[in-house]
N, C-alpha and C. Protein backbone atom coordinates (compact mmCIF):
# COMPACT_ATOMS: atom_id res chain seq x y z
N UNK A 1 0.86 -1.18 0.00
CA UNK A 1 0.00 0.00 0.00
C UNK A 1 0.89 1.24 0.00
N UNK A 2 0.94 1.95 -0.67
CA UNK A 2 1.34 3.64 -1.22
C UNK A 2 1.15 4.65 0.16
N UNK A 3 2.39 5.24 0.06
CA UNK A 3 1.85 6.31 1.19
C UNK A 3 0.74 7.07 1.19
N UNK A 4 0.68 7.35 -0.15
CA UNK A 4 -0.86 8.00 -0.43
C UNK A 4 -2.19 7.58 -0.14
N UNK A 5 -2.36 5.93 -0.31
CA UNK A 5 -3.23 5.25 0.42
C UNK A 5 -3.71 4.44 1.43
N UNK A 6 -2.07 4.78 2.33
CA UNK A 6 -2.40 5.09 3.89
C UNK A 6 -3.23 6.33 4.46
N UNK A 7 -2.50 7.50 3.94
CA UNK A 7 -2.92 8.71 4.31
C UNK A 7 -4.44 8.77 4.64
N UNK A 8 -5.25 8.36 3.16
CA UNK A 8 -5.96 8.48 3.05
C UNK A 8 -7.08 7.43 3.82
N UNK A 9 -6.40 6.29 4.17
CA UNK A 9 -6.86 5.35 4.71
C UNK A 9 -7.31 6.12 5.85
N UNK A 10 -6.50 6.50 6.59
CA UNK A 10 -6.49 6.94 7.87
C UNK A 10 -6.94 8.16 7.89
N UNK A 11 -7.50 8.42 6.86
CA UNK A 11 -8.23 9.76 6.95
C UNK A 11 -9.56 10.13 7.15
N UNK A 12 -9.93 8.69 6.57
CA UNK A 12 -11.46 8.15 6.12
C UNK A 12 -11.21 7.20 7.98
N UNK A 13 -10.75 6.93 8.28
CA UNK A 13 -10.72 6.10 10.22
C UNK A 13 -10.88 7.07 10.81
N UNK A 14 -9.75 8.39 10.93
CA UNK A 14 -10.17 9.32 12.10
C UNK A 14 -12.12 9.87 12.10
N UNK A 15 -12.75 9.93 10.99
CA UNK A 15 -14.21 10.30 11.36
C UNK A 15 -14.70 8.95 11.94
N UNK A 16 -14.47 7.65 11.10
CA UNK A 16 -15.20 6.57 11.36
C UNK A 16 -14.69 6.17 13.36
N UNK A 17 -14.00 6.39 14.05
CA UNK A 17 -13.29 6.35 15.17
C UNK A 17 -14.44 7.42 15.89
N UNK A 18 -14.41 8.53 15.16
CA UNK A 18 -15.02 9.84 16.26
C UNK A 18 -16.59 9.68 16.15
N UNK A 19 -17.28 8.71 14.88
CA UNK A 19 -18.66 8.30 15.15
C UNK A 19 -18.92 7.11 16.17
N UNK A 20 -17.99 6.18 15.87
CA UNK A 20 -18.12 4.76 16.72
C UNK A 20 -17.76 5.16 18.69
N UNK A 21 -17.00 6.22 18.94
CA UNK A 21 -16.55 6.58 20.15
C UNK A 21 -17.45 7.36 20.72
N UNK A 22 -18.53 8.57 19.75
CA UNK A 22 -19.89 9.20 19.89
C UNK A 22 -20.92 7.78 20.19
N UNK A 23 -20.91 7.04 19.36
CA UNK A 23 -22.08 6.10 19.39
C UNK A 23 -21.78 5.25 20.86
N UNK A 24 -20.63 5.21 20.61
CA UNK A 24 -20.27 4.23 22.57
C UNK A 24 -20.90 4.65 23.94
N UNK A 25 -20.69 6.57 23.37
CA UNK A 25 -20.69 7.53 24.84
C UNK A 25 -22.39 7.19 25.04
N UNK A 26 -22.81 7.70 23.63
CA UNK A 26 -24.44 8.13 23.72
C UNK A 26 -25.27 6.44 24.19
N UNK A 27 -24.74 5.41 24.22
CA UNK A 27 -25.54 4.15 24.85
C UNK A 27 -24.95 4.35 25.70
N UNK A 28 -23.66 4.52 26.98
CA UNK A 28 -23.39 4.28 27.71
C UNK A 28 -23.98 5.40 28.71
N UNK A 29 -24.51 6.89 28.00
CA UNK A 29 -25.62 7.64 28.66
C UNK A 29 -27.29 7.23 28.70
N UNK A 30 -27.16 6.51 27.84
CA UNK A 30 -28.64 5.90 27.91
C UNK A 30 -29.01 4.79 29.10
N UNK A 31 -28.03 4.09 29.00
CA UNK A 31 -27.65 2.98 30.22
C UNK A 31 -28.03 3.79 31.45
N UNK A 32 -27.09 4.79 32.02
CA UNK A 32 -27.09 5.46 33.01
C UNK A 32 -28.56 6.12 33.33
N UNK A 33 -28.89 7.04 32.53
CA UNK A 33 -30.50 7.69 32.43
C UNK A 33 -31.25 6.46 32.71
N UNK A 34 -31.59 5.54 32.35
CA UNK A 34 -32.26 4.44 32.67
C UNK A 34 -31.70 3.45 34.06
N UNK A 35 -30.79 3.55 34.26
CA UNK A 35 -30.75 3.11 35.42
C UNK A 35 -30.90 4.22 36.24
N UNK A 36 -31.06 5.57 36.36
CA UNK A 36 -31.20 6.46 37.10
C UNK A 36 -32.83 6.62 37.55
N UNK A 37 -33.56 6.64 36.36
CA UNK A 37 -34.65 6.71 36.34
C UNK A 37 -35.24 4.88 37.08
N UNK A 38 -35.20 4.04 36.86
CA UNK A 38 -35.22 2.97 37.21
C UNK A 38 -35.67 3.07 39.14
N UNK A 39 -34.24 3.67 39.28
CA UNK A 39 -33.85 3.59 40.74
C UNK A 39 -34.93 5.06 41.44
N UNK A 40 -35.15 6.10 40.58
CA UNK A 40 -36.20 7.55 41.08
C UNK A 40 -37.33 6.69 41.14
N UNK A 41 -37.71 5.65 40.00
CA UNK A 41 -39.33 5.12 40.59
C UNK A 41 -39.37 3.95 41.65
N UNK A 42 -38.20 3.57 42.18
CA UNK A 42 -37.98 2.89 42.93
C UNK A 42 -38.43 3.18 44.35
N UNK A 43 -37.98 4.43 44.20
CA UNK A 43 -37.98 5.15 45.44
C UNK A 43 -39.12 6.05 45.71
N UNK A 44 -39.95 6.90 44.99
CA UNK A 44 -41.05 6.88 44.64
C UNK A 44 -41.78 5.98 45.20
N UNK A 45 -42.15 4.49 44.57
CA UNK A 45 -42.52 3.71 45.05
C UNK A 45 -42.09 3.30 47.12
N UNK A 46 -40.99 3.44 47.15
CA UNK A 46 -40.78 3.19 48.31
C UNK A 46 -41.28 4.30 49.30
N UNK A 47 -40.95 5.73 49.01
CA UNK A 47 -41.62 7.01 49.76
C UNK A 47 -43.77 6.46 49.63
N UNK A 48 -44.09 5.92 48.78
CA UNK A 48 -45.28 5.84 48.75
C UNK A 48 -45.73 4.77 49.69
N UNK A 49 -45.68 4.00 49.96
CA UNK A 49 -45.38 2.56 50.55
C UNK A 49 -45.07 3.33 52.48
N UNK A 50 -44.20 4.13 52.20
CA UNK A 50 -43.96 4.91 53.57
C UNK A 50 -45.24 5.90 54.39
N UNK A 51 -45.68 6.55 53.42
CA UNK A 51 -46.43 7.70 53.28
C UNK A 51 -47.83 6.72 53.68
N UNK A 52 -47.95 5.62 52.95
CA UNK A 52 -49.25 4.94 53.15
C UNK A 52 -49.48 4.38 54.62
N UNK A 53 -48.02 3.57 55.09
CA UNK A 53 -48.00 2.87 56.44
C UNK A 53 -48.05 4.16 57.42
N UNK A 54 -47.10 5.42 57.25
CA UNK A 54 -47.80 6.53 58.06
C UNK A 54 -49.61 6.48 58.76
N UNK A 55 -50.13 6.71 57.78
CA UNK A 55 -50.98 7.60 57.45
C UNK A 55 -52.04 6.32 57.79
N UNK A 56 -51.74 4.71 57.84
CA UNK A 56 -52.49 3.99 58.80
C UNK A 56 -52.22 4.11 59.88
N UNK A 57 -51.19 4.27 60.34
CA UNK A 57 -50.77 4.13 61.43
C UNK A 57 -51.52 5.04 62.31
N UNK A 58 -51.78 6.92 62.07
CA UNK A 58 -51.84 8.06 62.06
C UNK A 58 -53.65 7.38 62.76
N UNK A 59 -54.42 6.75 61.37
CA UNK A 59 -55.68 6.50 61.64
C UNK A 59 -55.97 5.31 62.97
N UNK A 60 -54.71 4.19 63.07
CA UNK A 60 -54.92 3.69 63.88
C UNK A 60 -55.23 4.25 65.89
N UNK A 61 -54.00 4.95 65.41
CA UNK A 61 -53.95 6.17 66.54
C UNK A 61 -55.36 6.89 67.23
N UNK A 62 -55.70 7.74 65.61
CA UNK A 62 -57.04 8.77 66.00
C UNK A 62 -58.33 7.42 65.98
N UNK A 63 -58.23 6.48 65.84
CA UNK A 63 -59.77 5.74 66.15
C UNK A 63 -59.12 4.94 68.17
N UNK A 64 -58.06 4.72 68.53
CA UNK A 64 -57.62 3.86 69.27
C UNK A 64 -57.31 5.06 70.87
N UNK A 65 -57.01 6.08 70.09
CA UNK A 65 -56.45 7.36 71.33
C UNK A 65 -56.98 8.25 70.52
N UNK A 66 -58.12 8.77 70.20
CA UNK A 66 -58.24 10.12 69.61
C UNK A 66 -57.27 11.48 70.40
N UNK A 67 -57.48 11.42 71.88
CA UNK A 67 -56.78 12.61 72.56
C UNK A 67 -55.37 12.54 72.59
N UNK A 68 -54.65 11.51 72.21
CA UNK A 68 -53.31 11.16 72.38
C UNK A 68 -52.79 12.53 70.77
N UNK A 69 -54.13 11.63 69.59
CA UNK A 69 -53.56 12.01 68.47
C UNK A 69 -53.68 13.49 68.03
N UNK A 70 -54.78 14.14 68.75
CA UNK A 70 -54.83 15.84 69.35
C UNK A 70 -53.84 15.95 69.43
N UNK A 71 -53.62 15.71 70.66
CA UNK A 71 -52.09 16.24 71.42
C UNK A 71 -51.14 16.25 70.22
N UNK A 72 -50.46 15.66 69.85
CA UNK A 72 -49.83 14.90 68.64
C UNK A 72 -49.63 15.91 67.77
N UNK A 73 -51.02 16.26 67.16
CA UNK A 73 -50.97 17.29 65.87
C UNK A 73 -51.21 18.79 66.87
N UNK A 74 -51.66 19.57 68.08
CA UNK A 74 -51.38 20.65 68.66
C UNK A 74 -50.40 20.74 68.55
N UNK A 75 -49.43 19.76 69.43
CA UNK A 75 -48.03 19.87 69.53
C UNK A 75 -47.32 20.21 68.36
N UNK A 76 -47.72 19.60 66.74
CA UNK A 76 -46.67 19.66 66.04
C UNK A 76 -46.98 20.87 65.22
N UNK A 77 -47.74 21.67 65.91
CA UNK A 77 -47.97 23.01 65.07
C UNK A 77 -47.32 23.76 65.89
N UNK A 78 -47.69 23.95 67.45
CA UNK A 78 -46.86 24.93 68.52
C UNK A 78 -45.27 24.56 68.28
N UNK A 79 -44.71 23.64 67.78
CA UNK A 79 -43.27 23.52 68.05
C UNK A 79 -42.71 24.22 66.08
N UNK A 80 -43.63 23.57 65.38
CA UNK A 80 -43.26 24.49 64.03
C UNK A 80 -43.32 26.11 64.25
N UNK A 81 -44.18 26.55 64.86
CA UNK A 81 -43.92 27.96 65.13
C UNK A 81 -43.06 28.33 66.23
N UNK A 82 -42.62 27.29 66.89
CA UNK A 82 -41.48 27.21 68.03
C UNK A 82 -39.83 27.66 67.83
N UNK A 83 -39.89 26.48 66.18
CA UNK A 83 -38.52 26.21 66.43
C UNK A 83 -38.21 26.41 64.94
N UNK A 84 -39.23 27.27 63.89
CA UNK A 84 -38.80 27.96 62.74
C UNK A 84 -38.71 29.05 62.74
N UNK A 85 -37.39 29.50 62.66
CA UNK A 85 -36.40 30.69 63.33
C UNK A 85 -35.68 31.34 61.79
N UNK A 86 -35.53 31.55 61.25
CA UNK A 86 -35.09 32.89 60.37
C UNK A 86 -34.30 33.70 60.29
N UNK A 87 -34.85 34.72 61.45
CA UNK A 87 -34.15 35.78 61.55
C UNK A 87 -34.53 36.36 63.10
N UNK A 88 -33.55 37.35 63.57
CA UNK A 88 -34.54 37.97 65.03
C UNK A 88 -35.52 38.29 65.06
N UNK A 89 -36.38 39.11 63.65
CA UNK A 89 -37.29 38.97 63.94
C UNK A 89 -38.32 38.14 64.43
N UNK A 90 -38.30 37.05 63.47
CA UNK A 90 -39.01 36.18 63.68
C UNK A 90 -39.41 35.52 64.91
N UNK A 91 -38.21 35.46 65.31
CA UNK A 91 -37.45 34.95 67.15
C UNK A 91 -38.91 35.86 67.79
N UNK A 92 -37.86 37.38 67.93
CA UNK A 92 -39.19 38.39 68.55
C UNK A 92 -40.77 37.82 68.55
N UNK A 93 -41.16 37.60 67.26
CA UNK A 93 -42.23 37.74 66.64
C UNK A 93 -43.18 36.30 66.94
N UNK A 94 -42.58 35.01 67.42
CA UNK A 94 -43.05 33.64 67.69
C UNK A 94 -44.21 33.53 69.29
N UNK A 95 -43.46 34.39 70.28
CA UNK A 95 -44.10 34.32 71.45
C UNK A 95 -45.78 34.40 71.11
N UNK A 96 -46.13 35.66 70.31
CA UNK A 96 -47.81 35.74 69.66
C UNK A 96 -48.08 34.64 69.51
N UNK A 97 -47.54 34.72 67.91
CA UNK A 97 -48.05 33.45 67.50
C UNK A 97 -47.97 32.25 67.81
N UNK A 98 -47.29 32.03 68.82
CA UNK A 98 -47.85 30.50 70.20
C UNK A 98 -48.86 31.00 70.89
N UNK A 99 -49.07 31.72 71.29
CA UNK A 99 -49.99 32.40 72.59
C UNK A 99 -51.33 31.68 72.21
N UNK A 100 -51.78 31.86 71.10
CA UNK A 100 -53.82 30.94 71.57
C UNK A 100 -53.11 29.49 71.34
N UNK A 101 -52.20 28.50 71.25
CA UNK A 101 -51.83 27.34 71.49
C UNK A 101 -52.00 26.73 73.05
N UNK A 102 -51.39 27.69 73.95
CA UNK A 102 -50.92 27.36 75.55
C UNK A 102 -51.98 28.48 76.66
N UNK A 103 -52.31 27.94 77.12
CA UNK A 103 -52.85 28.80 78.62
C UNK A 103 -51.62 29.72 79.24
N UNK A 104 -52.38 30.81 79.87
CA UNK A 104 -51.32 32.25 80.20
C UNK A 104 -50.48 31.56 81.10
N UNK A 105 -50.40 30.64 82.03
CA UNK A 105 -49.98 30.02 82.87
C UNK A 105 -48.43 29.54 82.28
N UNK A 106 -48.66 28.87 80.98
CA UNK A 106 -47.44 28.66 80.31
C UNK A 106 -46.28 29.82 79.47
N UNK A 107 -47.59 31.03 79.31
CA UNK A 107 -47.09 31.96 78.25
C UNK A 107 -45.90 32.81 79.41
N UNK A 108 -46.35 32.64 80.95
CA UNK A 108 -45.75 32.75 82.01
C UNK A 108 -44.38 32.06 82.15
N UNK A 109 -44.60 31.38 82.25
CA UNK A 109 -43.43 30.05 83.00
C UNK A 109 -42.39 29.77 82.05
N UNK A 110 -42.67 29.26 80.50
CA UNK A 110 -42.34 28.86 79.98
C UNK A 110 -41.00 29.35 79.34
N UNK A 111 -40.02 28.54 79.16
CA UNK A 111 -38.31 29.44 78.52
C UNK A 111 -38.95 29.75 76.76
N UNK A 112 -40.00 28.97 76.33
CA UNK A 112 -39.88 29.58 74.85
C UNK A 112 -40.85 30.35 74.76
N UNK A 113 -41.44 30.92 75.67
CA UNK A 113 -41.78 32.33 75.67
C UNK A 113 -41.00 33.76 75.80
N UNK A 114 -39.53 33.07 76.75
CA UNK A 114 -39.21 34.28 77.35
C UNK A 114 -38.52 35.39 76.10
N UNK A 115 -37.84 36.06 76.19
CA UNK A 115 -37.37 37.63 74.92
C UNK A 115 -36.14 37.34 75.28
N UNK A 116 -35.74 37.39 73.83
CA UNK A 116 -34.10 37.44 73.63
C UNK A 116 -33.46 38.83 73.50
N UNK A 117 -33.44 39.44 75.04
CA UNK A 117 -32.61 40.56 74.96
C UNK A 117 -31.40 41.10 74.59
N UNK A 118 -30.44 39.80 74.11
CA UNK A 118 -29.27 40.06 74.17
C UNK A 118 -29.42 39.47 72.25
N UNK A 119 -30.71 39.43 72.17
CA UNK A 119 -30.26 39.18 69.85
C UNK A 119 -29.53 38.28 69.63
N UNK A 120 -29.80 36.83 70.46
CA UNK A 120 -28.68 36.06 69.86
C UNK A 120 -28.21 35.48 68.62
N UNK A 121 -30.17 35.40 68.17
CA UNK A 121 -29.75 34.96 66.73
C UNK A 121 -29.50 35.90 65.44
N UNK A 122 -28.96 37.22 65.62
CA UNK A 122 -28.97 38.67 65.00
C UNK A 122 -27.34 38.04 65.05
N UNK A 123 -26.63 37.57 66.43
CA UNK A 123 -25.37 37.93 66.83
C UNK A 123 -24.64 36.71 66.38
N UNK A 124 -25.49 35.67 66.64
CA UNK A 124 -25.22 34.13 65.63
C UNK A 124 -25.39 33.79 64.46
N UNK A 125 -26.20 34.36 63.53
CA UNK A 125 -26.70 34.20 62.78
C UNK A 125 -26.90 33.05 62.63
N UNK A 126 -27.30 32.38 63.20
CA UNK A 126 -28.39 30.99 62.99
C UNK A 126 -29.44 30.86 62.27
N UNK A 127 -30.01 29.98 61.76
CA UNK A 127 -30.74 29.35 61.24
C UNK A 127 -31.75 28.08 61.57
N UNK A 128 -32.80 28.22 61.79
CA UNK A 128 -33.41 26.88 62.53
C UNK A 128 -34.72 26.55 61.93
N UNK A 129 -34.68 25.44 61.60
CA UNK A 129 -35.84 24.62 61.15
C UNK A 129 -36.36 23.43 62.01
N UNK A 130 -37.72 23.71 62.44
CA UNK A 130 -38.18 23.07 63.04
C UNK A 130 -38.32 21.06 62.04
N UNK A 131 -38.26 20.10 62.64
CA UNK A 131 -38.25 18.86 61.43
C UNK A 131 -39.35 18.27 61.54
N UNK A 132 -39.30 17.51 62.99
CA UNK A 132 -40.55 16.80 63.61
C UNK A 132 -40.38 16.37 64.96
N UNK A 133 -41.28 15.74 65.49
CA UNK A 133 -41.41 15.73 66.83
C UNK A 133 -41.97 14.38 67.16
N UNK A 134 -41.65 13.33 68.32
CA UNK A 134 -42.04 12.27 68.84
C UNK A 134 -42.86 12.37 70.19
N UNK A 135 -44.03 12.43 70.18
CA UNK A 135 -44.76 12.43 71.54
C UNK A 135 -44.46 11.36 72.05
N UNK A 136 -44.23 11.42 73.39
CA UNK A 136 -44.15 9.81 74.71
C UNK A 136 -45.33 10.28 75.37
N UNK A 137 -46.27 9.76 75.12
CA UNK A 137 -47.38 9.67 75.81
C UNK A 137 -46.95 8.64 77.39
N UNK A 138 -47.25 9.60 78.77
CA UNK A 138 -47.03 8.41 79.79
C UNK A 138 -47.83 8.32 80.56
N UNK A 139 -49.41 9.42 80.23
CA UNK A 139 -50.96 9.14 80.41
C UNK A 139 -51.82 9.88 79.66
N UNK A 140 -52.74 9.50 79.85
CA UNK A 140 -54.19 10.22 78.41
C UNK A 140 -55.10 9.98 79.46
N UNK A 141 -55.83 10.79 79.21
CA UNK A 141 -57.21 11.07 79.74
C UNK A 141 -57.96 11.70 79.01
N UNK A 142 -60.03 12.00 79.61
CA UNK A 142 -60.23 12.69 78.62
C UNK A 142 -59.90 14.01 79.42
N UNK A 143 -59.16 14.27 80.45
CA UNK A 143 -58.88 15.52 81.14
C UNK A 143 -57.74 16.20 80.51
N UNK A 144 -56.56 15.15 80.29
CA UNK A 144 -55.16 15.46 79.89
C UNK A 144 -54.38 14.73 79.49
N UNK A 145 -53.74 15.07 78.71
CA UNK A 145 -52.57 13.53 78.04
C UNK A 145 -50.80 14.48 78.44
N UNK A 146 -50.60 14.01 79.07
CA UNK A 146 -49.21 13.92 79.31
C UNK A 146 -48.33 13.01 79.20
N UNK A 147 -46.74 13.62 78.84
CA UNK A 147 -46.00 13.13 78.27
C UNK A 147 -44.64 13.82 78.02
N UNK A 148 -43.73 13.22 77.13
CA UNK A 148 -42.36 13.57 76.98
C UNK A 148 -42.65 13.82 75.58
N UNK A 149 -42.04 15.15 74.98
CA UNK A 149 -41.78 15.20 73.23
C UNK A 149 -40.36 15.29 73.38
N UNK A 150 -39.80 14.50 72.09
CA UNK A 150 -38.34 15.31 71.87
C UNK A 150 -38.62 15.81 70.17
N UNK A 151 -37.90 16.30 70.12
CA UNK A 151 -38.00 17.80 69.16
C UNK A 151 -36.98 17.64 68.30
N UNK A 152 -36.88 17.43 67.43
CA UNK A 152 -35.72 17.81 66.36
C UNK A 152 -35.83 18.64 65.53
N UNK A 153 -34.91 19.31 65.62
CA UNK A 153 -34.35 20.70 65.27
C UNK A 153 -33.43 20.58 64.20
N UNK A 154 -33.21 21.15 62.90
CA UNK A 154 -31.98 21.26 62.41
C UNK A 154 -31.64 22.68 62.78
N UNK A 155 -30.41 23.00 62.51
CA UNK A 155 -29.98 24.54 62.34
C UNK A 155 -28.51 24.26 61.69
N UNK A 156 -28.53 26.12 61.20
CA UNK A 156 -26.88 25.98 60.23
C UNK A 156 -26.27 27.06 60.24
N UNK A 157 -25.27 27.56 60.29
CA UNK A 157 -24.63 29.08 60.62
C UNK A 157 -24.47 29.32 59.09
N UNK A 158 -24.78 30.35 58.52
CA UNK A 158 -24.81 30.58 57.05
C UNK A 158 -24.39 29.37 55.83
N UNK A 159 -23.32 28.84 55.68
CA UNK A 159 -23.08 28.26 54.58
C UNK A 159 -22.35 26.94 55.14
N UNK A 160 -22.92 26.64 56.83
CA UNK A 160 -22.23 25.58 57.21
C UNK A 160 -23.56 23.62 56.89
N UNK A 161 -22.99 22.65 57.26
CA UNK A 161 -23.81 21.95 57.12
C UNK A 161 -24.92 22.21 58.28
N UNK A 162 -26.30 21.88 57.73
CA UNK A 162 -27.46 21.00 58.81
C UNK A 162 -26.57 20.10 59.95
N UNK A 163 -26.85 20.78 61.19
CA UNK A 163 -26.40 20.17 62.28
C UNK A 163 -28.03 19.42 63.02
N UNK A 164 -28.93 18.57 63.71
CA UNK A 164 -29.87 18.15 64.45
C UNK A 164 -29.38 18.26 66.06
N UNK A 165 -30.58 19.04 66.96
CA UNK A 165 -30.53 19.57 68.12
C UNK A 165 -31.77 18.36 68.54
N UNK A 166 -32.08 18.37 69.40
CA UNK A 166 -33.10 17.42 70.16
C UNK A 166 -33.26 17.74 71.41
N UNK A 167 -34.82 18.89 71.53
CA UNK A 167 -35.05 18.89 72.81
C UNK A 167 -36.12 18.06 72.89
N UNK A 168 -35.50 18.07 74.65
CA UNK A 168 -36.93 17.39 75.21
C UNK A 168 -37.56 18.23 75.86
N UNK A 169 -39.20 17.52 76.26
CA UNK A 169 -39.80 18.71 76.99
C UNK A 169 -40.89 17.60 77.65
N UNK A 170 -41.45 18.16 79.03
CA UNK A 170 -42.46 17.86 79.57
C UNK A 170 -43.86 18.34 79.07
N UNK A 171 -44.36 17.89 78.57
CA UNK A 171 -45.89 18.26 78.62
C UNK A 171 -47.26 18.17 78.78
N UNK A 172 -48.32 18.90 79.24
CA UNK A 172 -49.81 18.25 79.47
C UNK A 172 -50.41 19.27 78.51
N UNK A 173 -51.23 18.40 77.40
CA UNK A 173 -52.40 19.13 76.59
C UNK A 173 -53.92 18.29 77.28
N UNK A 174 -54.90 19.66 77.43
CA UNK A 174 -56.14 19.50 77.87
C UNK A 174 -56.65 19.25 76.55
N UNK A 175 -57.44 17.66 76.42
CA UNK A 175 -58.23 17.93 75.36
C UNK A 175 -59.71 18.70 75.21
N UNK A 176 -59.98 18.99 76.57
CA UNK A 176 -61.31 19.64 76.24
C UNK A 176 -61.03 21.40 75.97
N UNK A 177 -60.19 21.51 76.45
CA UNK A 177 -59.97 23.34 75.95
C UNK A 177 -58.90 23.26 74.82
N UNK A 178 -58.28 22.41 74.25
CA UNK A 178 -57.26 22.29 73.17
C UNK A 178 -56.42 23.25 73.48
N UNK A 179 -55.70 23.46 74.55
CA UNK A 179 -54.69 24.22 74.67
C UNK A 179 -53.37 22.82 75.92
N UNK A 180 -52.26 23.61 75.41
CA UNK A 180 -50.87 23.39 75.84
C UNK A 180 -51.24 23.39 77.61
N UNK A 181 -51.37 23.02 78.45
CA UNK A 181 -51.16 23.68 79.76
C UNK A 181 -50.14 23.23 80.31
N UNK A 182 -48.65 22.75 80.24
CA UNK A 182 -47.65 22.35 80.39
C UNK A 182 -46.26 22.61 79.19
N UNK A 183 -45.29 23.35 79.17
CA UNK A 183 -44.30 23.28 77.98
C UNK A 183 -43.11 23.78 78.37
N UNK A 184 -42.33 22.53 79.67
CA UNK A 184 -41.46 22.47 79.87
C UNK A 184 -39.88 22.13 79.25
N UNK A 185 -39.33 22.82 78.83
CA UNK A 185 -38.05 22.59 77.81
C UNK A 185 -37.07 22.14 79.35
N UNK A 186 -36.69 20.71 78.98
CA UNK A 186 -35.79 19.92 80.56
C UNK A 186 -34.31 20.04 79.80
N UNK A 187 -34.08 20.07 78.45
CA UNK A 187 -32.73 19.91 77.92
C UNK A 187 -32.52 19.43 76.74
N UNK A 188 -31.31 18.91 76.30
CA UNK A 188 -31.39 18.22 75.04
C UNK A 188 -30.73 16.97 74.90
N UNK A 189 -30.88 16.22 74.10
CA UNK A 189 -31.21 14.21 73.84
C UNK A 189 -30.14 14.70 72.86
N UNK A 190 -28.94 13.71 73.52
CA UNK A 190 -27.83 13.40 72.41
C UNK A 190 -27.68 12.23 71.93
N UNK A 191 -27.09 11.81 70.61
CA UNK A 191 -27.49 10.77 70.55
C UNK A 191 -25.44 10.31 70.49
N UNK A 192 -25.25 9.14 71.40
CA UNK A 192 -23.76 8.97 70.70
C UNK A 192 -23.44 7.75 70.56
N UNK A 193 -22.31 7.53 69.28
CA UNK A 193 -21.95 6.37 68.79
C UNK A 193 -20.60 5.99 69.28
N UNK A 194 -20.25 4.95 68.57
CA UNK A 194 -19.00 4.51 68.73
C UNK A 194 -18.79 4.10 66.92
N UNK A 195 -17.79 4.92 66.99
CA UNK A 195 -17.17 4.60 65.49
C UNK A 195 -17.00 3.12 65.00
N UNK A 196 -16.46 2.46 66.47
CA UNK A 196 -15.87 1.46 66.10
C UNK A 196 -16.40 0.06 65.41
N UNK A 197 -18.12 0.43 65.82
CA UNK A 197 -18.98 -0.80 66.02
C UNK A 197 -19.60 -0.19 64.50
N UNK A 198 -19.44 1.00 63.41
CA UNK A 198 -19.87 1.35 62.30
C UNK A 198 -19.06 0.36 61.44
């Protein structure tokens, strides 16, 4: 073969090379998209499956303890306006909007009523999102259901990660006046591991 019809050989390969190496990439993105998608309805499916056993569970509750499951959903509205924090204002601005939740007795007593004189979260700049909350029911009545919540909290100092806080608290909700009459903050639930046993 002629140098000339090497040249050319290999002239007519470099496109045929840059279609066959295109055609490789574009199935080996198709592969991926489909296994991506595969694994999103997977999970889908699995969040649904979650969402459903909730939401019996939720009904088992309100037909088995209706006042337990009051308490339950009061609570998880007073602690969303508790422990979704922003800015100082907001801080300022939360005591109200708990107030028709709890009897004056608590709006009294209580540490997440009291005023942040000193602006901590102006001076921290924190961030706090209330997540969800676990009632310990450790009596029900139709007078009062008391119990232990712990509280999880995320918060983040501007551009740091989601850290989780966990308070606990004592509390009694009256179901016949639907208010808080107990909302003792005792501290916070750590949780700790051992690396070694991961």
């Amino acid at each position: 073969m002629s140098k000339v019809n090497k040249k050319i050989a290999f002239l007519w390969a470099i496109p045929l090379l840059m279609v066959i190496t295109g055609l490789g990439f574009w199935l080996a993105t198709q592969v991926a998209v489909k296994t991506h998608q595969s694994a999103s309805n997977e999970l889908a499916v699995q969040q649904s499956k979650l969402i459903n056993k909730k939401s019996k569970v939720g009904t088992v509750l309100d037909s088995k303890q209706p006042n337990v499951s009051a308490a339950s959903n009061w609570l998880d509205k007073l602690f969303t306006l508790d422990w979704t924090i922003a800015s100082q204002k907001e801080f300022d601005a939360k005591a109200k909007q708990m107030t028709p939740y709890v009897t004056q007795d608590v709006v009294k007593n209580s540490l997440d009523f009291k005023a942040d004189p000193d602006k901590m979260i102006t001076q921290t700049g924190v961030v706090m999102t209330y997540d969800h909350m676990d009632l310990l029911p450790t009596s029900a009545s139709a007078k009062a259901v008391k119990g232990k919540v712990i509280v999880f909290v995320k918060s983040h100092l501007k551009d740091s990660a989601d850290s989780t806080t966990r308070f606990v608290y004592n509390v009694t909700y009256n179901p016949k006046t639907n208010l808080v009459t107990q909302l003792d903050r005792i501290g916070t639930y750590q949780l700790q591991s051992d690396s070694s046993v991961l």
